[in-house]
N, C-alpha and C. Protein backbone atom coordinates (compact mmCIF):
# COMPACT_ATOMS: atom_id res chain seq x y z
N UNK A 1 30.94 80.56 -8.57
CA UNK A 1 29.67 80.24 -8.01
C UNK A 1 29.50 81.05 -6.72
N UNK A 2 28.86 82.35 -6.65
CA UNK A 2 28.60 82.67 -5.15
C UNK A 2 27.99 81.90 -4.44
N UNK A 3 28.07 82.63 -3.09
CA UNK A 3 27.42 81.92 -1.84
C UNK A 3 26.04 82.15 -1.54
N UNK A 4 25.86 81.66 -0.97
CA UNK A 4 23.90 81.81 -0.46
C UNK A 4 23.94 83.09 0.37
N UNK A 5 23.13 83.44 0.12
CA UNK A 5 23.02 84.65 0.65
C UNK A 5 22.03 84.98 2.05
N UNK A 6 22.92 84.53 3.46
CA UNK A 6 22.13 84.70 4.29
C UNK A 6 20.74 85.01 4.77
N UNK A 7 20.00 84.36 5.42
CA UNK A 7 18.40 84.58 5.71
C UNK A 7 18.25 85.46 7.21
N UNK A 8 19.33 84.82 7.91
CA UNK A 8 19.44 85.33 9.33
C UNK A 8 20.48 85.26 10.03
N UNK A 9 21.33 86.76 10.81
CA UNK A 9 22.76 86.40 11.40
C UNK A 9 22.68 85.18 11.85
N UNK A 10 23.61 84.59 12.11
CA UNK A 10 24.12 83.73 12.44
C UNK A 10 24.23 83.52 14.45
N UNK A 11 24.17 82.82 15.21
CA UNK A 11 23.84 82.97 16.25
C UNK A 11 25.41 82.94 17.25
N UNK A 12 25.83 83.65 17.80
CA UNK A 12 27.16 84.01 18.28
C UNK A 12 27.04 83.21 20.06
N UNK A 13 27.53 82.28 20.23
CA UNK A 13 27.38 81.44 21.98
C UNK A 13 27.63 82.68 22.95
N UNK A 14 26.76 82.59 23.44
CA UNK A 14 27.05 83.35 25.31
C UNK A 14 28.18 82.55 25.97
N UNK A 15 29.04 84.12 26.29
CA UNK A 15 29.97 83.06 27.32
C UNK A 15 29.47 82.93 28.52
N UNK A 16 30.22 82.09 29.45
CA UNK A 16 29.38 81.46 30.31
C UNK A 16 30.35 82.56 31.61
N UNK A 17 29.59 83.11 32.79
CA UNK A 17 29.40 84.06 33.72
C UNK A 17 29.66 83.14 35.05
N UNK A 18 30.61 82.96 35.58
CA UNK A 18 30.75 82.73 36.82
C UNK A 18 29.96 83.14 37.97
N UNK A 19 29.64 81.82 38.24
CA UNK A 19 28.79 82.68 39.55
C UNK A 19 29.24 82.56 41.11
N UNK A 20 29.33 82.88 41.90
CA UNK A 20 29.56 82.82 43.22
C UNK A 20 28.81 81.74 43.98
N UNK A 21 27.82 81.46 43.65
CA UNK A 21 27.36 80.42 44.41
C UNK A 21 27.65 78.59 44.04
N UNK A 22 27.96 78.92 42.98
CA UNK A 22 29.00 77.49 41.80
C UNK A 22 30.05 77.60 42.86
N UNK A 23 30.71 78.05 43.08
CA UNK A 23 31.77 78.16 44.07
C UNK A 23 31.92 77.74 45.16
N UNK A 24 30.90 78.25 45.57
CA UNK A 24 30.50 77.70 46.65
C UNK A 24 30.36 75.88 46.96
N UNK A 25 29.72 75.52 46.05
CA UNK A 25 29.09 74.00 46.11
C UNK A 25 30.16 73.25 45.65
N UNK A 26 31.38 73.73 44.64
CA UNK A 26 32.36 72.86 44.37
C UNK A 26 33.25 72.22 45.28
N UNK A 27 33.41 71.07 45.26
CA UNK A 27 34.56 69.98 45.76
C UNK A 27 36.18 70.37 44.86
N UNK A 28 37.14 70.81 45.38
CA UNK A 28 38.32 70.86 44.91
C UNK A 28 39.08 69.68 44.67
N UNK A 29 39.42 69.50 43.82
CA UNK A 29 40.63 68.66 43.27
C UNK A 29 41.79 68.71 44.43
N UNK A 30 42.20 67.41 44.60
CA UNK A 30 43.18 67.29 46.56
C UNK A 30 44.67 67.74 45.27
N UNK A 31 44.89 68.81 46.28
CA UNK A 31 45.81 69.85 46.02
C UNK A 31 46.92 70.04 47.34
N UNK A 32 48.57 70.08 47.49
CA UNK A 32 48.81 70.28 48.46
C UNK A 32 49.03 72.15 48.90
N UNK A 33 48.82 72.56 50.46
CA UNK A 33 48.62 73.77 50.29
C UNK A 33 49.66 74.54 50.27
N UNK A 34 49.59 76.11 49.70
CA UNK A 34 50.46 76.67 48.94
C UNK A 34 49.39 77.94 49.31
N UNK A 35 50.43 78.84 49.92
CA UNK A 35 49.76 80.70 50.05
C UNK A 35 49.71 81.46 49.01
N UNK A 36 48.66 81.57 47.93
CA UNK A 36 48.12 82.62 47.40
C UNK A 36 47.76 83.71 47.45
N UNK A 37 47.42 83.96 48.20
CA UNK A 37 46.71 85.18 48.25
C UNK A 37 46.83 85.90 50.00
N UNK A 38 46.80 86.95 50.22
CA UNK A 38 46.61 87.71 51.53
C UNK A 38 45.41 88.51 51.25
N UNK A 39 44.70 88.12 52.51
CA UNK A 39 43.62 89.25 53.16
C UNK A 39 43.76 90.20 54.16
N UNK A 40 43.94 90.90 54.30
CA UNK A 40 44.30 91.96 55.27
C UNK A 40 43.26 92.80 55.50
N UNK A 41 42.84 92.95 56.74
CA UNK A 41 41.50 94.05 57.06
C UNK A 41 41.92 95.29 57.90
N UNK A 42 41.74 96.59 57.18
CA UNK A 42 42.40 97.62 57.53
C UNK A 42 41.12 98.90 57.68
N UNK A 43 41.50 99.53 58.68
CA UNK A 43 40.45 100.92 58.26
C UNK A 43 40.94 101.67 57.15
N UNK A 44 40.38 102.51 56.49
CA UNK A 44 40.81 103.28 55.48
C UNK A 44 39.72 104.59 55.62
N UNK A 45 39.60 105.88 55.69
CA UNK A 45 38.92 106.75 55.15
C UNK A 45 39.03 107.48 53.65
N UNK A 46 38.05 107.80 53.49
CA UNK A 46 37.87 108.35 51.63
C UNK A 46 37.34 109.61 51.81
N UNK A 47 38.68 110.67 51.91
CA UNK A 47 38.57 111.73 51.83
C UNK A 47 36.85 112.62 50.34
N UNK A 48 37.24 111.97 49.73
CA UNK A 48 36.23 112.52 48.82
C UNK A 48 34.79 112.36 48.97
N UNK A 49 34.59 111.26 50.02
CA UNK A 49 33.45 110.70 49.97
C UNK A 49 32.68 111.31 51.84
N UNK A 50 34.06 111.52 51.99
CA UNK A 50 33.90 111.59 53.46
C UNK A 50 33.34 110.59 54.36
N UNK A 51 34.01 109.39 54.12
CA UNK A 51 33.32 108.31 54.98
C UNK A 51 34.12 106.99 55.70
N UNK A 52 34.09 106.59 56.13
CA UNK A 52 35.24 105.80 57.42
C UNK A 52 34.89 104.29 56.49
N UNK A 53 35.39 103.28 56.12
CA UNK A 53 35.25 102.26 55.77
C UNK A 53 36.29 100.70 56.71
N UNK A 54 35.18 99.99 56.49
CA UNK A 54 36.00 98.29 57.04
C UNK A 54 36.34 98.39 55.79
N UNK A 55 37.75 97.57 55.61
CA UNK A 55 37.91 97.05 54.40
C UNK A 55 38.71 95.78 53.98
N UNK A 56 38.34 95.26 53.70
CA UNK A 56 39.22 93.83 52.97
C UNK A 56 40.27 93.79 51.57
N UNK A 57 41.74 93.84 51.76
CA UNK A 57 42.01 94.15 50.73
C UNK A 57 42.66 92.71 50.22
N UNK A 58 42.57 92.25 49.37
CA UNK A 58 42.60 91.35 48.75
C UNK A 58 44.10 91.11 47.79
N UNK A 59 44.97 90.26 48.03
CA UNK A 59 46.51 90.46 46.97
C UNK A 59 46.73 89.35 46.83
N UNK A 60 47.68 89.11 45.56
CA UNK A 60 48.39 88.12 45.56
C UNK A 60 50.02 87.81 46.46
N UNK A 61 50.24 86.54 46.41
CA UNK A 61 52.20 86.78 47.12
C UNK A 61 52.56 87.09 45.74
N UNK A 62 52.39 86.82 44.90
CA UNK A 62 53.09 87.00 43.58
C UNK A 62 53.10 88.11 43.03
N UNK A 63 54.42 88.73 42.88
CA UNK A 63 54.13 90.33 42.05
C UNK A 63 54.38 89.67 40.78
N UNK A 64 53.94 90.71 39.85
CA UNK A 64 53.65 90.98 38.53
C UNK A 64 54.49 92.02 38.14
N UNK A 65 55.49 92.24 37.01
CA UNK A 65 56.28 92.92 36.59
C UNK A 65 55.72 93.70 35.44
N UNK A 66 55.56 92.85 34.16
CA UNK A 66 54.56 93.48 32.95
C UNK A 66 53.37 94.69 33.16
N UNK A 67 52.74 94.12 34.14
CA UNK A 67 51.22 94.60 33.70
C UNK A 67 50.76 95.05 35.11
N UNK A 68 49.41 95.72 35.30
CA UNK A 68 48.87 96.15 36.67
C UNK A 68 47.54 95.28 36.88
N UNK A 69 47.76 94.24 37.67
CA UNK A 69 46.48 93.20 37.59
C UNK A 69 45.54 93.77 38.77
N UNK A 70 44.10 93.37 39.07
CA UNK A 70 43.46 93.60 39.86
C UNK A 70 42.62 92.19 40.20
N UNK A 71 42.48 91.95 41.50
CA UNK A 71 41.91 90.65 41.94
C UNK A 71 40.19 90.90 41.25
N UNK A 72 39.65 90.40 40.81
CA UNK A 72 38.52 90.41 40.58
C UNK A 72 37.45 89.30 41.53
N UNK A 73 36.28 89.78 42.20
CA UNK A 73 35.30 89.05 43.51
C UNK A 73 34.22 89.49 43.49
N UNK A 74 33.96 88.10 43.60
CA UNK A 74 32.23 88.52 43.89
C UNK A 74 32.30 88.93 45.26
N UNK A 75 30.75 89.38 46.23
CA UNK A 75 31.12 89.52 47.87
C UNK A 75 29.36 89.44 48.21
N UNK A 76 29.08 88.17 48.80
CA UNK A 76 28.24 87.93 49.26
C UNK A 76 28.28 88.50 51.26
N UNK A 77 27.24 89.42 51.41
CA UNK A 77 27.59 89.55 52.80
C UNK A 77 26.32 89.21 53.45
N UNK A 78 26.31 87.92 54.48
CA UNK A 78 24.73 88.07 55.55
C UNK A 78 25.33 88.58 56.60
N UNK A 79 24.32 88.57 57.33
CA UNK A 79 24.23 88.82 58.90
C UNK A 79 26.01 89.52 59.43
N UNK A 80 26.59 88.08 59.87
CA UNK A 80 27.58 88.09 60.44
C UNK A 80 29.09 87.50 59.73
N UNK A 81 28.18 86.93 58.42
CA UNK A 81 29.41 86.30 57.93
C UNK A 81 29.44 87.20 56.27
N UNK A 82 30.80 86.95 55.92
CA UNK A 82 31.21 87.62 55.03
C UNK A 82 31.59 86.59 53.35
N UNK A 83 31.31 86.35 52.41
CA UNK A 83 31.97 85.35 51.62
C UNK A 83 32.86 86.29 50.34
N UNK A 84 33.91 85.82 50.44
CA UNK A 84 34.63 87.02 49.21
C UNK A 84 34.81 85.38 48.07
N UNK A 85 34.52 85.51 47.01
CA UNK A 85 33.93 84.69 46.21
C UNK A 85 35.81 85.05 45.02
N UNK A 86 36.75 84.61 44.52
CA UNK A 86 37.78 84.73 43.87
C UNK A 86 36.91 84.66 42.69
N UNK A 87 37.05 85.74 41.51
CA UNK A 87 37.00 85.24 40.50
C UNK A 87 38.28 85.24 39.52
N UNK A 88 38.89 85.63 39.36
CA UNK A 88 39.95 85.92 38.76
C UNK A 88 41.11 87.39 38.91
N UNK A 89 41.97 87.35 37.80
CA UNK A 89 42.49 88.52 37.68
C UNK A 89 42.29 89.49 36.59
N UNK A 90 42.27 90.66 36.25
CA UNK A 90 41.89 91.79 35.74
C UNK A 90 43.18 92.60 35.23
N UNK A 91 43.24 92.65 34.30
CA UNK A 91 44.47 93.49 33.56
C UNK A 91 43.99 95.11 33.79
N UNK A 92 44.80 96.48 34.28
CA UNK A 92 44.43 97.17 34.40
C UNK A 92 44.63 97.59 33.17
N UNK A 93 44.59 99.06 32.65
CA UNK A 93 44.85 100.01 31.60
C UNK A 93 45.72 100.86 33.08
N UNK A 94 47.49 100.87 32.50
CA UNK A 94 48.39 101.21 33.02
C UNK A 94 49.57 101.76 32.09
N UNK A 95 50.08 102.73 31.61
CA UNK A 95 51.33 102.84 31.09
C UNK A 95 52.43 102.79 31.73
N UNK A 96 52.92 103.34 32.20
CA UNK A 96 53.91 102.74 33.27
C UNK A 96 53.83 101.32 34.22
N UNK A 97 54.18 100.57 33.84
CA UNK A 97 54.20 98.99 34.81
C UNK A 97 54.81 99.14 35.97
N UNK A 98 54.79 98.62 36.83
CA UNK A 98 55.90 98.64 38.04
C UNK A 98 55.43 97.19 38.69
N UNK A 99 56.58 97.07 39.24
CA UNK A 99 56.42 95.67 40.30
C UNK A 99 55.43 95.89 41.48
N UNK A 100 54.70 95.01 41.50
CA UNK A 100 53.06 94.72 42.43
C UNK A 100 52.53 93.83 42.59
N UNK A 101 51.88 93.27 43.54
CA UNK A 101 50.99 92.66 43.45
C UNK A 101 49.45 93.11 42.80
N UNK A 102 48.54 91.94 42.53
CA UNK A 102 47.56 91.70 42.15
C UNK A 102 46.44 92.53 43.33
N UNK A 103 45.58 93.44 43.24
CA UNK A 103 45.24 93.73 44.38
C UNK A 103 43.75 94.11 44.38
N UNK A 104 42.71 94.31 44.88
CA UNK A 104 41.64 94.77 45.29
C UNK A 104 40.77 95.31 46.57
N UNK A 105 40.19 96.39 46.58
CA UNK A 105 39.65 96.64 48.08
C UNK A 105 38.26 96.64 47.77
N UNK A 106 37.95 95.55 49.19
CA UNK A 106 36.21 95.96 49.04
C UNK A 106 36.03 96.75 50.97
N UNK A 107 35.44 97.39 50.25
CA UNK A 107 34.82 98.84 51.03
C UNK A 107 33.17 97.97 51.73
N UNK A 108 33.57 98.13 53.41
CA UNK A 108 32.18 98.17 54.11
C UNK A 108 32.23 99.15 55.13
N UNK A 109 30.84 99.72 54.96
CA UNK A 109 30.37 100.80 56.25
C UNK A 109 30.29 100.50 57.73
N UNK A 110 29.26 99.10 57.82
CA UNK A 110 28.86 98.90 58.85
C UNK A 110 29.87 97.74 59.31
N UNK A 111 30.70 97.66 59.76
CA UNK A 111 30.99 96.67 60.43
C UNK A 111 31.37 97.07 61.80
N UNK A 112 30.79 96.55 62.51
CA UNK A 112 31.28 96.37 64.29
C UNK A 112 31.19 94.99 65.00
N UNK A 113 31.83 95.09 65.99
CA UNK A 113 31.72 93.57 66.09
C UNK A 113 32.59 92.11 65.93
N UNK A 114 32.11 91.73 65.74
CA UNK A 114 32.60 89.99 65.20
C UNK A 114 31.98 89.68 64.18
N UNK A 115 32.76 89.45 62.67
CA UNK A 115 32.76 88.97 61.27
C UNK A 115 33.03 87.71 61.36
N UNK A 116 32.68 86.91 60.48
CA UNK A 116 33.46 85.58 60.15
C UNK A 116 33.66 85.78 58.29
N UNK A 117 34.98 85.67 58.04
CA UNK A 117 35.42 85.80 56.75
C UNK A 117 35.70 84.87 55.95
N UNK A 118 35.11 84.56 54.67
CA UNK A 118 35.68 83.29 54.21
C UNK A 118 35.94 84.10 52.79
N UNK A 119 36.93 83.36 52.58
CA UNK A 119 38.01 83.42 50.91
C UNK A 119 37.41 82.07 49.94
N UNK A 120 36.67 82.37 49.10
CA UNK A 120 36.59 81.17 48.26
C UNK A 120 37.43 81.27 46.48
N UNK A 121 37.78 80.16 46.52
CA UNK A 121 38.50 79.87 45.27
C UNK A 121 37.62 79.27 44.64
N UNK A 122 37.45 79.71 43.26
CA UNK A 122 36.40 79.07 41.95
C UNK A 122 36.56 77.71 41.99
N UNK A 123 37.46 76.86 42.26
CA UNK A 123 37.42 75.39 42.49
C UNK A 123 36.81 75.15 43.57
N UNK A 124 36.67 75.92 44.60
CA UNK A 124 35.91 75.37 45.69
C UNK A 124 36.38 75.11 47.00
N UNK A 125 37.71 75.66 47.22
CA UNK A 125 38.53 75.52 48.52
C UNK A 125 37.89 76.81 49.36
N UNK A 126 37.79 76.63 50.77
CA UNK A 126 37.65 78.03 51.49
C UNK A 126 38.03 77.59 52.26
N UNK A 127 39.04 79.47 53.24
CA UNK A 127 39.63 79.61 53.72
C UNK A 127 38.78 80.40 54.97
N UNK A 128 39.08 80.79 56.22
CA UNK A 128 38.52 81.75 56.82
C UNK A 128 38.65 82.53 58.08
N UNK A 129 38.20 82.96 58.54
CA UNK A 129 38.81 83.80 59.39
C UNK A 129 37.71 84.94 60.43
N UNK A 130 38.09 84.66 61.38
CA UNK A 130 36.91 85.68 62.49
C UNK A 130 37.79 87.13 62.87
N UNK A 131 36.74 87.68 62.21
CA UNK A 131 37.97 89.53 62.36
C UNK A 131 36.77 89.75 63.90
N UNK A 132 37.18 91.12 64.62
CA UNK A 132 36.58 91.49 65.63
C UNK A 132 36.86 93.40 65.10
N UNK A 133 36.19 93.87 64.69
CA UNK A 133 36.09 95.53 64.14
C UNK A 133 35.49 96.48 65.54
N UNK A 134 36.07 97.00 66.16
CA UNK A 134 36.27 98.15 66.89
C UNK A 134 36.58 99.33 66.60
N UNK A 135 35.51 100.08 65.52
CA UNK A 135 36.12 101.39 65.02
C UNK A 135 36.04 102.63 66.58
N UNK A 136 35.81 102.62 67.31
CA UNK A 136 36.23 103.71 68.32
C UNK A 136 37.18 103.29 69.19
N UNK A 137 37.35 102.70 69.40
CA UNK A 137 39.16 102.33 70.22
C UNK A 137 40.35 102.14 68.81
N UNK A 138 39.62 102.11 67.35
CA UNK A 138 40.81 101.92 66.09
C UNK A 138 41.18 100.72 66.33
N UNK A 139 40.71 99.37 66.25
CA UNK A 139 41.63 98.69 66.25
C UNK A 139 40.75 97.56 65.90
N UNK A 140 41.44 96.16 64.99
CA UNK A 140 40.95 95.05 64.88
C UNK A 140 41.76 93.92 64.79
N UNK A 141 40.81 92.83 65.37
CA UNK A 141 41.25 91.78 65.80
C UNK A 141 41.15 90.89 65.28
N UNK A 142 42.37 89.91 64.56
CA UNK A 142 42.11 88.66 63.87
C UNK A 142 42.33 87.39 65.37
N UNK A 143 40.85 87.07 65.42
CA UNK A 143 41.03 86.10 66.35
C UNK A 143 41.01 84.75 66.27
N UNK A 144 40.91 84.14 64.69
CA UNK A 144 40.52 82.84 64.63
C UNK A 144 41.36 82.84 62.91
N UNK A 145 41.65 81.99 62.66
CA UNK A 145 41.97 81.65 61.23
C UNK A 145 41.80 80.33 60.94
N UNK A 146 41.67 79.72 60.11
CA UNK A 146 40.99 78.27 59.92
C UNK A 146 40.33 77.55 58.24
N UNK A 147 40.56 76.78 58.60
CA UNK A 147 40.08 75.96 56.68
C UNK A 147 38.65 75.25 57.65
N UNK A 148 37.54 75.61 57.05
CA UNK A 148 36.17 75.09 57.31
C UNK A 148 36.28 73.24 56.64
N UNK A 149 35.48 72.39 57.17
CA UNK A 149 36.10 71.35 57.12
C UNK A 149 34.95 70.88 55.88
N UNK A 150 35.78 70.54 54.84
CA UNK A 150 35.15 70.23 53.42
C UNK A 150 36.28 69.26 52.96
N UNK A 151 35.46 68.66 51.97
CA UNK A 151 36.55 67.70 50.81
C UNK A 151 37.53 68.34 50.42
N UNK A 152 38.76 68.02 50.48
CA UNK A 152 39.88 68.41 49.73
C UNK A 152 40.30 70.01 50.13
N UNK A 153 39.51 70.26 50.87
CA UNK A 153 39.81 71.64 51.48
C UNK A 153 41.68 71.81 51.65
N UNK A 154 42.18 72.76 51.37
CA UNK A 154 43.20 73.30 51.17
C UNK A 154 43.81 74.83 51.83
N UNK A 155 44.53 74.97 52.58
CA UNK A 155 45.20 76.14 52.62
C UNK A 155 45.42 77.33 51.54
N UNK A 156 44.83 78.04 51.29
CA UNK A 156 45.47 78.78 49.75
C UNK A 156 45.85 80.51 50.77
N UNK A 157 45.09 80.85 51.47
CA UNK A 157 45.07 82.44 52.02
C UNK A 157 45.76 82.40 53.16
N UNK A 158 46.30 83.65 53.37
CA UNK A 158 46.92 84.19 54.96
C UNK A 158 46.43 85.50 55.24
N UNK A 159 45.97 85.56 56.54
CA UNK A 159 44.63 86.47 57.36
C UNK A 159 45.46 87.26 57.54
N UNK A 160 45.40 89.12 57.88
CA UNK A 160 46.28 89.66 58.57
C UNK A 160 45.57 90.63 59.05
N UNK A 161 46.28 91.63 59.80
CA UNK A 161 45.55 92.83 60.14
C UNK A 161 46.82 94.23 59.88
N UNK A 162 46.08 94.42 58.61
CA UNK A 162 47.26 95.98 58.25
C UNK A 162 47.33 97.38 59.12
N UNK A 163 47.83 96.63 60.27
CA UNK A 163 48.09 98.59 60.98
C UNK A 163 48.45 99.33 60.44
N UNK A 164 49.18 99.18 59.75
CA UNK A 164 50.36 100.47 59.09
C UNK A 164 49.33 101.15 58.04
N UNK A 165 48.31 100.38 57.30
CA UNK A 165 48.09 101.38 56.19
C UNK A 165 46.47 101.88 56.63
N UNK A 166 46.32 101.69 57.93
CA UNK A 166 44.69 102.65 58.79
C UNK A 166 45.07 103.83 58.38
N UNK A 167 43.81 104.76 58.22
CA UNK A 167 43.60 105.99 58.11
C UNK A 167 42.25 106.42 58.68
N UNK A 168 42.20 107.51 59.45
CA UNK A 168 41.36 107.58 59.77
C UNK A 168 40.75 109.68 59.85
N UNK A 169 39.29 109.50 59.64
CA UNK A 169 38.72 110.73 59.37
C UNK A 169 39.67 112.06 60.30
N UNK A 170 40.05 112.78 60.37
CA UNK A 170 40.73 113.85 61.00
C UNK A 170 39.31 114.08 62.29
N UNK A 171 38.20 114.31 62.14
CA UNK A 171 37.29 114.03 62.73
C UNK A 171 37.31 113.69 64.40
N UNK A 172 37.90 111.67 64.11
CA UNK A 172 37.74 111.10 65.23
C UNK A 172 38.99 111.22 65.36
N UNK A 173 39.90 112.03 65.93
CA UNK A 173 40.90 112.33 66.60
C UNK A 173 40.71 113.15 67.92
């Protein structure tokens, strides 16, 4: 006995798209705290592009042996404050594996000044942190670190400031 013979494909579900601002509004599950992740804000220049960048680089404490993961984020930026939104991790295309962390850089032009940085986790914990960016003296300042005061709010990030891996345009020398 064949089958009926279709009238119209069949309808395939949308997966559902994380958004950054869901993130935002969530209450976390009371969790005790535990360091995930490092933020570190470093200068970097991009020779190819020719251009001086703030940057936030984003890692896990946990290296990864198998595979080459990449932090995946949303990045909401106003005024003065910064929101780096966690979405997950990202399997690279790597043949050779090596021991690493999980990592990502987000690239900004304009920063001078005083930032306020916050780390959000898809459950809804944030972390944060007031950088101070002085690109003509080279140097920045983590002056504040702090859990913003919410439900169940949790420790998950540690703030830093990467001297060692600044680079800067041959230029401003």
């Amino acid at each position: 006995m064949p089958l009926k013979k279709p009238t119209a494909l069949p309808k395939i579900p949308k997966t559902r798209k994380k958004k950054a601002q869901s993130a935002l509004k969530a209450i976390p599950q009371k969790k005790p705290d535990k360091i995930e992740y490092y933020c570190k804000a470093l200068f970097k220049y991009d020779e190819k592009k020719d251009l001086q960048f703030c940057v936030f680089a984003i890692e896990t404490v946990a290296e990864f042996i198998s595979f080459v993961y990449e932090v995946s984020v949303d990045v909401v930026k106003e005024k003065k404050e910064i929101f780096i939104v966690l979405m997950g991790l990202r399997a690279m295309p790597n043949l050779a594996p090596k021991v690493q962390p999980a990592r990502t850089e987000i690239n900004f032009e304009d920063l001078l000044g005083e930032y306020r940085v916050n780390v959000v986790k898809q459950d809804g914990s944030i972390n944060s942190a007031i950088y101070k960016f002085n690109i003509y003296k080279k140097e920045i300042l983590l002056l504040d670190e702090f859990k913003p005061k919410k439900k169940n709010n949790r420790l998950f990030c540690k703030f830093l400031v990467a001297d060692e891996e600044f680079s800067f345009s041959p230029k401003l020398y």
